[in-house]
Protein backbone atom coordinates (compact mmCIF):
# COMPACT_ATOMS: atom_id res chain seq x y z
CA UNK A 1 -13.57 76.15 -105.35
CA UNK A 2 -14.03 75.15 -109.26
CA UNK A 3 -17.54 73.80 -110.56
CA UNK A 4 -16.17 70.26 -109.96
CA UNK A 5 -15.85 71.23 -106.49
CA UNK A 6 -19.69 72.68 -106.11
CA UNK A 7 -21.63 70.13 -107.63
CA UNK A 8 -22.05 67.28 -104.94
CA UNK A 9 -22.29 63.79 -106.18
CA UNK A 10 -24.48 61.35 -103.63
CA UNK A 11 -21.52 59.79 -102.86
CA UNK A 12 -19.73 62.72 -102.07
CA UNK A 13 -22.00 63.10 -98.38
CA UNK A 14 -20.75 59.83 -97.45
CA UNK A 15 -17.32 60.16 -98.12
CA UNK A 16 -17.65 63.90 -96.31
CA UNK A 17 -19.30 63.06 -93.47
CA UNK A 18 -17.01 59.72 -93.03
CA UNK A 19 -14.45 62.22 -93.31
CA UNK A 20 -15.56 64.60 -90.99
CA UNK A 21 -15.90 61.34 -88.63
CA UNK A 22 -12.13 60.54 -88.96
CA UNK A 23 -11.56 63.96 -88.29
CA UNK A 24 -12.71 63.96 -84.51
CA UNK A 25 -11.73 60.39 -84.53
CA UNK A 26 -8.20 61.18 -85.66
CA UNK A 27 -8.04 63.69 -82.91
CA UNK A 28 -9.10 62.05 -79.98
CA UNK A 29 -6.51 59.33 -80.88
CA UNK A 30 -4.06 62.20 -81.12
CA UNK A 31 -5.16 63.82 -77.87
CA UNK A 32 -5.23 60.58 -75.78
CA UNK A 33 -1.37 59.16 -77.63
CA UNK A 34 1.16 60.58 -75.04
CA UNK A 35 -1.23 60.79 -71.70
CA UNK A 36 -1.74 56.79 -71.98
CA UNK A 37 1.87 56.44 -72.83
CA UNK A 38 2.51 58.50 -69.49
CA UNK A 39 0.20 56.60 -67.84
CA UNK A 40 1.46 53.16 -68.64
CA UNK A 41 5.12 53.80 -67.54
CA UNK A 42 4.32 55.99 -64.56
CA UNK A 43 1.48 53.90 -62.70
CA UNK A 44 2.73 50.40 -64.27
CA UNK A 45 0.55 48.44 -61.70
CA UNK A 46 -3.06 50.17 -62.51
CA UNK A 47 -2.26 50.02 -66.16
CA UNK A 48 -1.29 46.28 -66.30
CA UNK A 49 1.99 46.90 -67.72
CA UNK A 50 3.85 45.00 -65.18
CA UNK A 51 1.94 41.53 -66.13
CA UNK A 52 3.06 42.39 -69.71
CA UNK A 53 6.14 40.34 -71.29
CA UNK A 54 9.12 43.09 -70.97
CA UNK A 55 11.70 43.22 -73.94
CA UNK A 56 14.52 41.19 -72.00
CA UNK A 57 12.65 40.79 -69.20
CA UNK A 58 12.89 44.15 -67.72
CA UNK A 59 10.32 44.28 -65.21
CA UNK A 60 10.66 40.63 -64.27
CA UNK A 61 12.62 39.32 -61.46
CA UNK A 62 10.68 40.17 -58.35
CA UNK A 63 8.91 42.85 -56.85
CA UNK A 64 8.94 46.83 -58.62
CA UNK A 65 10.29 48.67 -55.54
CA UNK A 66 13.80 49.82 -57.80
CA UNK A 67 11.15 50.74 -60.59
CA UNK A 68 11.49 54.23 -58.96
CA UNK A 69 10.10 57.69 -60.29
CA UNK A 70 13.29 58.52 -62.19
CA UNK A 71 13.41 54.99 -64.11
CA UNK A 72 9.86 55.29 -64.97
CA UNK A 73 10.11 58.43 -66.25
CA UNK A 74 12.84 57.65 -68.37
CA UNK A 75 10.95 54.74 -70.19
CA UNK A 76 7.95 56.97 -70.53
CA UNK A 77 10.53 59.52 -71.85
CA UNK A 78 11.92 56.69 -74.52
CA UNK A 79 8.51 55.19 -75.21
CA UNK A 80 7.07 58.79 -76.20
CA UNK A 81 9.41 58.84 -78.95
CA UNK A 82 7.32 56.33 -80.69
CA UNK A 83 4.64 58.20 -79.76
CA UNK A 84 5.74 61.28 -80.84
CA UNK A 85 5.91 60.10 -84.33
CA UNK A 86 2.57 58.63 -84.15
CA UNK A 87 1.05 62.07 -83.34
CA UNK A 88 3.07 63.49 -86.17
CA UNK A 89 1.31 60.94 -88.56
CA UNK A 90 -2.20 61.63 -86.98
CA UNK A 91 -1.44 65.43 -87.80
CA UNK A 92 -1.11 64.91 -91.18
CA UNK A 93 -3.74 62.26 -91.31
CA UNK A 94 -6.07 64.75 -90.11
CA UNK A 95 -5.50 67.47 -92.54
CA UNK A 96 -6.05 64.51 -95.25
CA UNK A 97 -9.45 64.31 -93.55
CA UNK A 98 -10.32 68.02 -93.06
CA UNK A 99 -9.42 68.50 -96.52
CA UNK A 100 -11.70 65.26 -97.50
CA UNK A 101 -14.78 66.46 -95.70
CA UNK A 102 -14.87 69.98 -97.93
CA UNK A 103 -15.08 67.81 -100.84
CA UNK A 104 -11.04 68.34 -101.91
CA UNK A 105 -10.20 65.10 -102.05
CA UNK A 106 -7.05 65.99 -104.28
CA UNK A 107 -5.77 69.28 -102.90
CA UNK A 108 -2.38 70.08 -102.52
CA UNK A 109 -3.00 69.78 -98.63
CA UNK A 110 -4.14 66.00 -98.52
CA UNK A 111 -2.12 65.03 -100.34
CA UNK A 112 0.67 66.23 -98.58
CA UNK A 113 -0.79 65.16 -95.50
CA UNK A 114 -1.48 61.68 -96.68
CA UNK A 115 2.71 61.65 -98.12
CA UNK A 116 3.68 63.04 -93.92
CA UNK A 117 1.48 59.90 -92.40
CA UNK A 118 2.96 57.61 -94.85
CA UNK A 119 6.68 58.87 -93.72
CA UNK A 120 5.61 58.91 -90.26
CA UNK A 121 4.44 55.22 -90.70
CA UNK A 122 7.42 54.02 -92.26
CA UNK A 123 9.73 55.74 -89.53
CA UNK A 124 7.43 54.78 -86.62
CA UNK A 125 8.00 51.19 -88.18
CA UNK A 126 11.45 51.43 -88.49
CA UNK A 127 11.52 52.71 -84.74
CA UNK A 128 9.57 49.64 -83.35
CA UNK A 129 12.40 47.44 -83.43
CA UNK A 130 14.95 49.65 -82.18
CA UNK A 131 12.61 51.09 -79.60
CA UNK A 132 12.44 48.02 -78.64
CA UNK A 133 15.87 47.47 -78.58
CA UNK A 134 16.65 50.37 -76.48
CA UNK A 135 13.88 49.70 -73.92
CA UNK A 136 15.01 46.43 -73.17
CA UNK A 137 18.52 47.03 -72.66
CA UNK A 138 17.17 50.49 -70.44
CA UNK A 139 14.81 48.32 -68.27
CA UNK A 140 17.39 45.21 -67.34
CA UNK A 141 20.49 47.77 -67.29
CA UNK A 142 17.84 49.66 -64.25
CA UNK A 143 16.49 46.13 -62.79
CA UNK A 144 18.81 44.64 -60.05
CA UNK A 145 17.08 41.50 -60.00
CA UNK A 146 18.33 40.73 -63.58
CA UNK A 147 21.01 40.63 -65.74
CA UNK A 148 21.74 43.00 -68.29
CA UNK A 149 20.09 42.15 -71.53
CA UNK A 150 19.94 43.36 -75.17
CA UNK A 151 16.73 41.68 -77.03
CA UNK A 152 17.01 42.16 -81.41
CA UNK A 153 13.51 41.50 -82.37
CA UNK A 154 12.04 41.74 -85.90
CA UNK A 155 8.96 39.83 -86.33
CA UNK A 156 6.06 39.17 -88.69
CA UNK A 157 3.86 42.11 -86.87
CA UNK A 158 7.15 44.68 -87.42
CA UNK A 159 7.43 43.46 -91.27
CA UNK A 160 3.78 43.66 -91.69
CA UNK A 161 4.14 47.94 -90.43
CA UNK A 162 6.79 48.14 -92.78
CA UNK A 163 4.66 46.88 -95.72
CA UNK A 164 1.43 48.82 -94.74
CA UNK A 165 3.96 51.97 -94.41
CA UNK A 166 5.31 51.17 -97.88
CA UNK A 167 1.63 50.48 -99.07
CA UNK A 168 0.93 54.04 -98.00
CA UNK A 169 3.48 55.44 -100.00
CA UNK A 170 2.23 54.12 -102.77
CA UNK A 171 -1.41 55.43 -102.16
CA UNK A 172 0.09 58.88 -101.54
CA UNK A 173 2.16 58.50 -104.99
CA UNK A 174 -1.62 57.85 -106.81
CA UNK A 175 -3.24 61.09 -104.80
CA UNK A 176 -0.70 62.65 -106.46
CA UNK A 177 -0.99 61.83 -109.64
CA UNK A 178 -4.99 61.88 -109.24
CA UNK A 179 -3.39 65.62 -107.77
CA UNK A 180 -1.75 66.63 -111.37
CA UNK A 181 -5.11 64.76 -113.36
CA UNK A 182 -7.52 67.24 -111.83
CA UNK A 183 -5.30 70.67 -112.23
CA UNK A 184 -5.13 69.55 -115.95
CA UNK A 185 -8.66 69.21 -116.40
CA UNK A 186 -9.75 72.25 -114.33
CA UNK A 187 -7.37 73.73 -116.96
CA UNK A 188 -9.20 71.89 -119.83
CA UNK A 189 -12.53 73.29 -118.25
């Protein structure tokens, strides 16, 4: 830890104990990502997924009795890819944070883990759509009350993920560079 490190600026206690916040925060969100995914797909009824709007109508056309184990567990199977990259992105978020609430706000290890959630953002964008995609054409392929359907949708909330993700990026770019600032004054020091 250099002197920079040790002395603790007032604001420093908020931004560490905010930190330290997002840190359990973070990890609850991470904990609870693939259960309520689970949960959703496998008990549809109790977790009001079934009064939802389905891409291509999926669960629409009558009553759920072909929504049988096997088809629900291969939606929660295709939905917990999104969710899998989620929890990759909370990972690294969380490391951003642990490193945050010591007081390195530049280490090599947040910034890294701020770069992993903004690729994990970006991808899990990306996904959305084709997730999407894939679950309507799964879900009205399974349903005999419908016909087969494949929905293409893109909208304003996917291009607005996209942006944030890219937005990210560019934040993880300036810890960087705020990264290479400190090293050369520590060196300076």
């Amino acid at each position: 830890m250099s002197a920079i490190d040790a002395a603790e600026r007032p604001s420093d206690h908020h931004i560490r104990r905010l930190s330290r916040f997002l840190v359990w925060g973070v990890s609850l969100a991470a904990i609870l990502q693939l259960p309520v995914v689970w949960w959703m797909w496998l008990f549809p009824v109790t977790s009001d997924l079934a009064a939802n709007p389905m891409p291509g109508d999926g669960l629409g056309g009558g009553d759920l009795s072909w929504f049988i184990l096997p088809v629900r567990l291969g939606a929660a199977g295709l939905a917990s890819i999104g969710a899998l990259i989620t929890l990759y992105g909370f990972y690294h978020l969380r490391s951003l944070f642990r490193e945050a609430a010591r007081g390195a706000y530049f280490s090599a290890a947040a910034v890294t883990g701020f770069r992993q959630f903004a690729l994990a953002s970006l991808v899990g964008a990306l996904w959305d759509p084709v997730e999407h995609a894939l679950m309507g054409v799964y879900l009205t392929v399974a349903n005999p009350n419908i016909p087969n359907a494949l929905e293409i949708s893109l909208g304003s909330g996917n291009l607005g993920s996209i942006g944030a993700a890219l937005v990210y990026f560019l934040i993880a770019f300036i810890l960087a560079e705020g990264r290479k600032r400190t090293e050369e004054l520590e060196l300076i020091l």
